[in-house]
PDB file of N, CA and C in Angstrom:
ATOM      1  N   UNK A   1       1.651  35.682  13.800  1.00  0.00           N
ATOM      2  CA  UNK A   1       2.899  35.002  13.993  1.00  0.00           C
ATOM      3  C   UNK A   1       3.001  33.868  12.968  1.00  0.00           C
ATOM      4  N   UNK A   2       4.188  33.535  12.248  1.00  0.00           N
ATOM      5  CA  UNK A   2       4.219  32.879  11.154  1.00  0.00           C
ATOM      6  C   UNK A   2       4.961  31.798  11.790  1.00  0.00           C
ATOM      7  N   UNK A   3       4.217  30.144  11.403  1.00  0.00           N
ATOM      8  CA  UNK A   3       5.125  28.480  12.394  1.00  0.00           C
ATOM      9  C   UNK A   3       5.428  27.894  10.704  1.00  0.00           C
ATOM     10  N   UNK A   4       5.761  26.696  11.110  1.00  0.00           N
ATOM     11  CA  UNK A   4       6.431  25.969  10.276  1.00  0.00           C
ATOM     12  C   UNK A   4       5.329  24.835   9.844  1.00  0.00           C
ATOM     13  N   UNK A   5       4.698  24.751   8.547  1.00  0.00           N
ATOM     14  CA  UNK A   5       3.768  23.844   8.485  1.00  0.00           C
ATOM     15  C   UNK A   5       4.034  22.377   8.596  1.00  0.00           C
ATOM     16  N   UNK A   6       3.523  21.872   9.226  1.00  0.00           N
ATOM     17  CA  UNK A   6       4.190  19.982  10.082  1.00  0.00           C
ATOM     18  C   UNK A   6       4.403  19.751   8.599  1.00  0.00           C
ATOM     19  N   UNK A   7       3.443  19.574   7.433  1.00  0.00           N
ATOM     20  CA  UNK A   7       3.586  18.699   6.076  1.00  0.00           C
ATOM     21  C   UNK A   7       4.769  19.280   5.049  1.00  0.00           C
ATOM     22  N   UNK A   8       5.103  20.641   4.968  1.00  0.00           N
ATOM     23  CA  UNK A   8       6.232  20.715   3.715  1.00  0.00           C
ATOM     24  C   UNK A   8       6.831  21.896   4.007  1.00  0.00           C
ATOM     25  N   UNK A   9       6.826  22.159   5.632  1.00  0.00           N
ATOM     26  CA  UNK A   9       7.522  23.044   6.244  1.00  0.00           C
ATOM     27  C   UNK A   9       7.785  24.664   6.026  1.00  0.00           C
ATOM     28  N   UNK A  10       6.573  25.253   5.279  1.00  0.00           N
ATOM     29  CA  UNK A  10       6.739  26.398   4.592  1.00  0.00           C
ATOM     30  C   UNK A  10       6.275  27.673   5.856  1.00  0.00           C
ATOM     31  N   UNK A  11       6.827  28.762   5.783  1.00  0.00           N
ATOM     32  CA  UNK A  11       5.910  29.277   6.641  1.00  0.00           C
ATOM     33  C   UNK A  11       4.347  29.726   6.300  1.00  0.00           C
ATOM     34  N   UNK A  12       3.895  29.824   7.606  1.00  0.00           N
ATOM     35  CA  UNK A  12       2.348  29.880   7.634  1.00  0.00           C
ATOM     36  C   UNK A  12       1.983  30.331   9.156  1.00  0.00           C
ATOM     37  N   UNK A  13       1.091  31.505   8.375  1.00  0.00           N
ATOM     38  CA  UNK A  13       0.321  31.885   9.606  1.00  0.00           C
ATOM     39  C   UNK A  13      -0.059  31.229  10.662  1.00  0.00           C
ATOM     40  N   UNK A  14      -0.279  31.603  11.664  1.00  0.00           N
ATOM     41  CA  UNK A  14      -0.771  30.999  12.997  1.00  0.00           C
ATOM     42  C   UNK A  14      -2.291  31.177  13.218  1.00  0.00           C
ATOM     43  N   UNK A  15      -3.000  31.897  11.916  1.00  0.00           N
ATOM     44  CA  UNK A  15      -4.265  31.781  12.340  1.00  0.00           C
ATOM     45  C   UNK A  15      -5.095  31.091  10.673  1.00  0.00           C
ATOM     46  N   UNK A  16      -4.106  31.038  10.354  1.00  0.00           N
ATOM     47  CA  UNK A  16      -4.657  29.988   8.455  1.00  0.00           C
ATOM     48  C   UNK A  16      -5.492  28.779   8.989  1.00  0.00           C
ATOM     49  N   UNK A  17      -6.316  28.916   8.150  1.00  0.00           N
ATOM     50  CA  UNK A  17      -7.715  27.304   8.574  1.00  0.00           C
ATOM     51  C   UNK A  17      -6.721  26.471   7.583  1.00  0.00           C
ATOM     52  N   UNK A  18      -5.640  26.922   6.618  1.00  0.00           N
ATOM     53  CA  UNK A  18      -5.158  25.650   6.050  1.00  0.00           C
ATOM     54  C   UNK A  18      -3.365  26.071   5.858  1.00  0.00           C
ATOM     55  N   UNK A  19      -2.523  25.482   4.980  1.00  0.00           N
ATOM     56  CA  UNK A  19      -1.341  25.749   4.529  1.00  0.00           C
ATOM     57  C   UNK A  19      -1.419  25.998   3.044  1.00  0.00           C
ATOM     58  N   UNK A  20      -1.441  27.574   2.371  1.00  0.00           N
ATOM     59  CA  UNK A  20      -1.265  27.976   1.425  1.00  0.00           C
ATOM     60  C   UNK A  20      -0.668  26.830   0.401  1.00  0.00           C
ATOM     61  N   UNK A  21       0.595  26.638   0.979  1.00  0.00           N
ATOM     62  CA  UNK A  21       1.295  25.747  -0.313  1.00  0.00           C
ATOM     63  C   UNK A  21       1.327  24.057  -0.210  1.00  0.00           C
ATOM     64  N   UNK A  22       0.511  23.572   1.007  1.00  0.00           N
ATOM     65  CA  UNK A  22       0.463  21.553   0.486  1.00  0.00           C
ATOM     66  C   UNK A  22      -1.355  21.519   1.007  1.00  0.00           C
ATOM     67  N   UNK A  23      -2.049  22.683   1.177  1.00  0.00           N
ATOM     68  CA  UNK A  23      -3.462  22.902   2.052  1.00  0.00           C
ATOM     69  C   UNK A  23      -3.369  21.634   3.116  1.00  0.00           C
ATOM     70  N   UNK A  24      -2.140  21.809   3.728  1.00  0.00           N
ATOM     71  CA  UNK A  24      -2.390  20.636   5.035  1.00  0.00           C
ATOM     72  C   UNK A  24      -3.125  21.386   6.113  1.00  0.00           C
ATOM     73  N   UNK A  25      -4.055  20.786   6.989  1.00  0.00           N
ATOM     74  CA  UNK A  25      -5.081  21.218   8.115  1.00  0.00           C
ATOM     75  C   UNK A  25      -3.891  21.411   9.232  1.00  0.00           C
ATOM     76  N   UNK A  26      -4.306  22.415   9.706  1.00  0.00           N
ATOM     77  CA  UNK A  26      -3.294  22.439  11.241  1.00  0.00           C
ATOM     78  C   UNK A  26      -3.710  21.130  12.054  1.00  0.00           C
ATOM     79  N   UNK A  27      -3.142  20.596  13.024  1.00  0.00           N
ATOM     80  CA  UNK A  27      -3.054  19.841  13.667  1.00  0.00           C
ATOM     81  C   UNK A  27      -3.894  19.865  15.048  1.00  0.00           C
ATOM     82  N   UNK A  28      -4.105  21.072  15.365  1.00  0.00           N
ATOM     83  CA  UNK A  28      -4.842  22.201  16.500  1.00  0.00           C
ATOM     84  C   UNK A  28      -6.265  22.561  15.599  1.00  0.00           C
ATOM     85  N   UNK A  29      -6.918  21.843  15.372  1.00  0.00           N
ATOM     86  CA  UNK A  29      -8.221  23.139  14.703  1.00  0.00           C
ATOM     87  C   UNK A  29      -8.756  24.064  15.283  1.00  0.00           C
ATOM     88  N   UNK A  30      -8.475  24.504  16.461  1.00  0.00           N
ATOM     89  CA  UNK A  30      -8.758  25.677  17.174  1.00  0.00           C
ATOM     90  C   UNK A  30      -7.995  26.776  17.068  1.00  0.00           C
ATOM     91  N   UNK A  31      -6.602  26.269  16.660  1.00  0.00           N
ATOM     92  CA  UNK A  31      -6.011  27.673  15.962  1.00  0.00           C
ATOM     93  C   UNK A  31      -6.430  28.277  14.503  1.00  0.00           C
ATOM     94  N   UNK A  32      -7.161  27.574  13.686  1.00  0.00           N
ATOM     95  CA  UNK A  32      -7.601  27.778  12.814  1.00  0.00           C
ATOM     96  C   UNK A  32      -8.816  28.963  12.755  1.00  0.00           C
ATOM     97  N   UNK A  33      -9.357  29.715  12.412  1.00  0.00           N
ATOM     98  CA  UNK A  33     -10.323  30.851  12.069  1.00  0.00           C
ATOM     99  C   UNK A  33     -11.209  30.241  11.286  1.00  0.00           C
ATOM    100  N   UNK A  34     -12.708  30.258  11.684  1.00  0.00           N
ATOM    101  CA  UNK A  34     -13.482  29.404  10.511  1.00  0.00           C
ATOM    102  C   UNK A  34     -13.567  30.303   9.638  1.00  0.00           C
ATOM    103  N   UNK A  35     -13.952  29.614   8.427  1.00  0.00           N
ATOM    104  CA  UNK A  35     -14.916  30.802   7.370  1.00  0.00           C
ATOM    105  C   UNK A  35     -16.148  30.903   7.272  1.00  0.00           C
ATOM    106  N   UNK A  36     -17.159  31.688   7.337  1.00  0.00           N
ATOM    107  CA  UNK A  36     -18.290  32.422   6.798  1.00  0.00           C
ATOM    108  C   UNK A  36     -18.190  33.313   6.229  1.00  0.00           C
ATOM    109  N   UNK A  37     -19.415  32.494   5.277  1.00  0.00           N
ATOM    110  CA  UNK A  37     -20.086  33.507   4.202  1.00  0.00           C
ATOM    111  C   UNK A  37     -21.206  34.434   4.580  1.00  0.00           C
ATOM    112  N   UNK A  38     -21.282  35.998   4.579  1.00  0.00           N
ATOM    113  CA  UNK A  38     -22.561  36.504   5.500  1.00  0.00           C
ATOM    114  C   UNK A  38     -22.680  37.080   4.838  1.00  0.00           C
ATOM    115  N   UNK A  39     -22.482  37.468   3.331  1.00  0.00           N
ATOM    116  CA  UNK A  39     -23.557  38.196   1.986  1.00  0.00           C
ATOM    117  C   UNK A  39     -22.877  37.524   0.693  1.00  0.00           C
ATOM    118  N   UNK A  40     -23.775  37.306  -0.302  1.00  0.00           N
ATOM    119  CA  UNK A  40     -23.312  36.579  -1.331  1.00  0.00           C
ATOM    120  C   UNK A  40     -24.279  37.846  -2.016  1.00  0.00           C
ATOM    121  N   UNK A  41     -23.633  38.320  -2.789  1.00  0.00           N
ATOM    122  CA  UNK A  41     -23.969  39.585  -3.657  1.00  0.00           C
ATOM    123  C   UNK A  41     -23.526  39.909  -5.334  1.00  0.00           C
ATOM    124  N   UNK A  42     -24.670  38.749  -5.867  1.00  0.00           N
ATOM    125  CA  UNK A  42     -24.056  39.150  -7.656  1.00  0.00           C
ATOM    126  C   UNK A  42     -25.458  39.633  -8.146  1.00  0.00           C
ATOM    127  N   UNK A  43     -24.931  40.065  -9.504  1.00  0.00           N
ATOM    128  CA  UNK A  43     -25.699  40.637 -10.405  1.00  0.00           C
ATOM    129  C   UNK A  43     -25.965  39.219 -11.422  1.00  0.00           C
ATOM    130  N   UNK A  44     -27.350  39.735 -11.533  1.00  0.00           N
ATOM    131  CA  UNK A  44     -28.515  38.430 -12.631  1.00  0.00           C
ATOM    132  C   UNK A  44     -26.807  38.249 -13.967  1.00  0.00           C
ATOM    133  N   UNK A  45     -26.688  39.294 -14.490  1.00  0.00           N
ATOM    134  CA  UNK A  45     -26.316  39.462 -15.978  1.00  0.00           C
ATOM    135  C   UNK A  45     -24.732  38.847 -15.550  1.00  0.00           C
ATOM    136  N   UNK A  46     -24.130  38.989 -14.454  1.00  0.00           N
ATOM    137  CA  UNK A  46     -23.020  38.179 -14.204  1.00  0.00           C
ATOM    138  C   UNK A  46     -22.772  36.583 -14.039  1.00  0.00           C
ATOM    139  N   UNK A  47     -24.029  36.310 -12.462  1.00  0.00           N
ATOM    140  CA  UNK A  47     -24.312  34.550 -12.837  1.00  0.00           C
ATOM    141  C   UNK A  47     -24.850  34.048 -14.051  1.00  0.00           C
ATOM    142  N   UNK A  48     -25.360  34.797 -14.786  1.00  0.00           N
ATOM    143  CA  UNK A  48     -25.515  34.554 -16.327  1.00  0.00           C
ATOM    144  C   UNK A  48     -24.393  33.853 -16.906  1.00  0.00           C
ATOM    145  N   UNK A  49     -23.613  34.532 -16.795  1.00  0.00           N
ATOM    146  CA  UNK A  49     -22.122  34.607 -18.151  1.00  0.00           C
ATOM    147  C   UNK A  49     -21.600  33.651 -17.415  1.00  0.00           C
ATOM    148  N   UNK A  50     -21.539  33.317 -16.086  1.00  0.00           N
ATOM    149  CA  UNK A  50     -20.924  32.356 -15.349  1.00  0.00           C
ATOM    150  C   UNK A  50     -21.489  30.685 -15.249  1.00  0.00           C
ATOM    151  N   UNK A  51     -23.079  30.932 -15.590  1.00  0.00           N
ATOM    152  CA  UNK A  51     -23.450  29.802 -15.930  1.00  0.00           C
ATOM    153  C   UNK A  51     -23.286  28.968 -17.447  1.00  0.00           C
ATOM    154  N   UNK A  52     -22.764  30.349 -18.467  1.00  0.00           N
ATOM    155  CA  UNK A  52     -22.422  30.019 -19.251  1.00  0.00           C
ATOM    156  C   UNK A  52     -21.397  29.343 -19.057  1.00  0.00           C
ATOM    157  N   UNK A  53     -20.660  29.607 -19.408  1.00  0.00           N
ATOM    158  CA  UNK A  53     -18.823  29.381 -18.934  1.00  0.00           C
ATOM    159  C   UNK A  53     -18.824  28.388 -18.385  1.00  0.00           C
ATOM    160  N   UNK A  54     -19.240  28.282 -17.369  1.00  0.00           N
ATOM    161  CA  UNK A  54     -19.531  26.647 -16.705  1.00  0.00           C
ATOM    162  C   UNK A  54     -20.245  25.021 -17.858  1.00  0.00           C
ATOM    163  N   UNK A  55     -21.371  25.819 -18.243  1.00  0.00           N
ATOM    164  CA  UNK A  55     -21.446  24.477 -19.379  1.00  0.00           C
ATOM    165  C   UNK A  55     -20.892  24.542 -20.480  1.00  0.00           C
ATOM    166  N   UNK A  56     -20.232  25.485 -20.437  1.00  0.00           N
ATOM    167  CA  UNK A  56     -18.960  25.530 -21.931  1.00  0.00           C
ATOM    168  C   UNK A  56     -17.960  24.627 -21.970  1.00  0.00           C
ATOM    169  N   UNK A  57     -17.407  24.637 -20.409  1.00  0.00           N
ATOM    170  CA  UNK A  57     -16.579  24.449 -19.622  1.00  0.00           C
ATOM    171  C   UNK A  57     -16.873  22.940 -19.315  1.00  0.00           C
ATOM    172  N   UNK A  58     -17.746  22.617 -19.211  1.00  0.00           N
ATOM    173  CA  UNK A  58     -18.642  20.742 -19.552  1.00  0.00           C
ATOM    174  C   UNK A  58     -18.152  20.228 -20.657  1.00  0.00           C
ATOM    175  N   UNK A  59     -18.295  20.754 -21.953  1.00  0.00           N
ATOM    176  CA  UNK A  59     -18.176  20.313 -22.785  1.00  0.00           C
ATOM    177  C   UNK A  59     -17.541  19.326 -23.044  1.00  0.00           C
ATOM    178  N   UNK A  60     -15.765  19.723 -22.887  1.00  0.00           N
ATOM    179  CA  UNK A  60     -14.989  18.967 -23.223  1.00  0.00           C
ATOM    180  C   UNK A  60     -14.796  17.526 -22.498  1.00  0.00           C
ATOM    181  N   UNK A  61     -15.275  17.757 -21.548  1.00  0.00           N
ATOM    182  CA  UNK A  61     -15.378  16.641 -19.939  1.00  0.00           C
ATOM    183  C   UNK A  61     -16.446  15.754 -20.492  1.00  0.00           C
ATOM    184  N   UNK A  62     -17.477  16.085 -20.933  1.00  0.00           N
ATOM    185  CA  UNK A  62     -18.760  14.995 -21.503  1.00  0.00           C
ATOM    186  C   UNK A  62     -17.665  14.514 -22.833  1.00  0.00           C
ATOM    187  N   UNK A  63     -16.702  14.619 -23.667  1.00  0.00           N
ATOM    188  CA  UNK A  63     -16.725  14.538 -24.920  1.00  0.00           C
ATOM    189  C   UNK A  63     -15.427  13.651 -24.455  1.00  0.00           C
ATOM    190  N   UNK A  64     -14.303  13.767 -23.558  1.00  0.00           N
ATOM    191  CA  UNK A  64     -13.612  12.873 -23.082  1.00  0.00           C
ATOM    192  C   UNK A  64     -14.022  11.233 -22.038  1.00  0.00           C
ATOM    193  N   UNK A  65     -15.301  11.757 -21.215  1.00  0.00           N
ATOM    194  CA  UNK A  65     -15.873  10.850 -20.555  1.00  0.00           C
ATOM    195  C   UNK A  65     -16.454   9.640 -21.864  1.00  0.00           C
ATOM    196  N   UNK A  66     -17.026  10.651 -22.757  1.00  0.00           N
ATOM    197  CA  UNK A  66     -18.001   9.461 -23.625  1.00  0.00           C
ATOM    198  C   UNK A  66     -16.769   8.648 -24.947  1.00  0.00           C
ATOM    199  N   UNK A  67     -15.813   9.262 -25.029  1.00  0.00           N
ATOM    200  CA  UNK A  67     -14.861   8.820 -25.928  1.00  0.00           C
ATOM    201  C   UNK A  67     -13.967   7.388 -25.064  1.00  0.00           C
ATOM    202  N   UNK A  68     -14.049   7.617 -23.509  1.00  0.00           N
ATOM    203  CA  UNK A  68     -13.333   7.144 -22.578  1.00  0.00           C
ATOM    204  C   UNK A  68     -14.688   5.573 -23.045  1.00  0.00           C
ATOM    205  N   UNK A  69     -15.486   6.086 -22.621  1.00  0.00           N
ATOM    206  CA  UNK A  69     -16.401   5.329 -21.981  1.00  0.00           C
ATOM    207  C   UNK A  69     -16.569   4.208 -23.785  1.00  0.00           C
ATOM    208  N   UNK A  70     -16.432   4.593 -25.122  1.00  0.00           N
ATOM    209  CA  UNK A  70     -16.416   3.493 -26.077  1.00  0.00           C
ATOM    210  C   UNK A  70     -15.782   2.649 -26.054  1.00  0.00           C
ATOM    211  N   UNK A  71     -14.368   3.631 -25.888  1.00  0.00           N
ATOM    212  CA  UNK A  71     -13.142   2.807 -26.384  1.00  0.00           C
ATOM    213  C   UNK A  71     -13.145   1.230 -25.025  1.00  0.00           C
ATOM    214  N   UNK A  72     -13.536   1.534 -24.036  1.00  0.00           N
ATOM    215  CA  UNK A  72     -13.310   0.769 -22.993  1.00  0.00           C
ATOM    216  C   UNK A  72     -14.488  -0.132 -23.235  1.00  0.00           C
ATOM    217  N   UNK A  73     -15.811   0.235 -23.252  1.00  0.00           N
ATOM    218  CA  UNK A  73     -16.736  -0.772 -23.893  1.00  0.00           C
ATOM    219  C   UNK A  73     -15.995  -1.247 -25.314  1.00  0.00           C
ATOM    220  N   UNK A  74     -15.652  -0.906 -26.094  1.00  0.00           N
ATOM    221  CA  UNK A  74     -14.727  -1.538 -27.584  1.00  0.00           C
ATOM    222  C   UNK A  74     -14.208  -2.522 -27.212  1.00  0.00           C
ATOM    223  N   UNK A  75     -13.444  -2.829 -26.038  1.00  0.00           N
ATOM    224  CA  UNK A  75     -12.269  -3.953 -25.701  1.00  0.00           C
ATOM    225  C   UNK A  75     -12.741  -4.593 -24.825  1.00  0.00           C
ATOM    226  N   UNK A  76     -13.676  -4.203 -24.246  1.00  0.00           N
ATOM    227  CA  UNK A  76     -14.488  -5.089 -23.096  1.00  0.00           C
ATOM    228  C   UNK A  76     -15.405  -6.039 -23.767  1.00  0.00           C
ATOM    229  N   UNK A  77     -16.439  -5.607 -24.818  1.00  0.00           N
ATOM    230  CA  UNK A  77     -17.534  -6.130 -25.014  1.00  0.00           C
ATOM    231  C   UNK A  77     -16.788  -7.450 -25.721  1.00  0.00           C
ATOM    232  N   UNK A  78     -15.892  -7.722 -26.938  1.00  0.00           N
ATOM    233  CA  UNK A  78     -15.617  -9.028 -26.930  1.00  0.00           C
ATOM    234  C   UNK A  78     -14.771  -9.821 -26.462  1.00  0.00           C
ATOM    235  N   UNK A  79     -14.369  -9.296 -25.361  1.00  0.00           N
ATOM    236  CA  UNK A  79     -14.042 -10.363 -24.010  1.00  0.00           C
ATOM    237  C   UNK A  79     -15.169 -10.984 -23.314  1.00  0.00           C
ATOM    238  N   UNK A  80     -16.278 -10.050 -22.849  1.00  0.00           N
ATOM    239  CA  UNK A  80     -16.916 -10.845 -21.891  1.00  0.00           C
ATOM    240  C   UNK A  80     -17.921 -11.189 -23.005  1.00  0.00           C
ATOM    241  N   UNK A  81     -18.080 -11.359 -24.475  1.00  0.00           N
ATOM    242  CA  UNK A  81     -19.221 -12.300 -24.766  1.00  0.00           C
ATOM    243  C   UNK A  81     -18.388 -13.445 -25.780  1.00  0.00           C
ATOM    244  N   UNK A  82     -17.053 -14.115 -24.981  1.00  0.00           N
ATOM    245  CA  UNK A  82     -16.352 -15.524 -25.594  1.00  0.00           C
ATOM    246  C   UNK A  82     -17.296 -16.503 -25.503  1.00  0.00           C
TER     247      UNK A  82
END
């Protein structure tokens, strides 16, 4: 049976653990369905390529953090040594 989600009023199942389109929590968590996980099933040569991808996927995040992190030491450091 499909209700009206309290947060952005879209329809939504009556048994969703969340709201597809704002992920607001039902209000009832007992109408909700938990989730479990009861087999996690990959291949070596797949979490491979995926662990790749993932620190590939770092990259740019270390290279914005540390660019973040000069410029802000740049304008900080001769303020606090007046």
């Amino acid at each position: 049976m499909l209700i009206d989600c309290y947060e952005c009023k879209a329809k939504v199942s009556d048994s969703a653990a969340s709201c597809p389109h704002c992920g607001a929590i039902p209000a009832d968590p007992t109408q909700s369905l938990p989730v479990e996980v009861a087999d996690f099933d990959m291949r070596f040569g797949s979490m491979f390529w995926v662990l790749i991808k993932l620190s590939f996927a770092a990259v740019p995040a270390v290279i914005v953090i540390y660019t973040a992190w000069t410029i802000i030491g740049g304008v900080m450091n001769p303020l606090l040594h007046m």
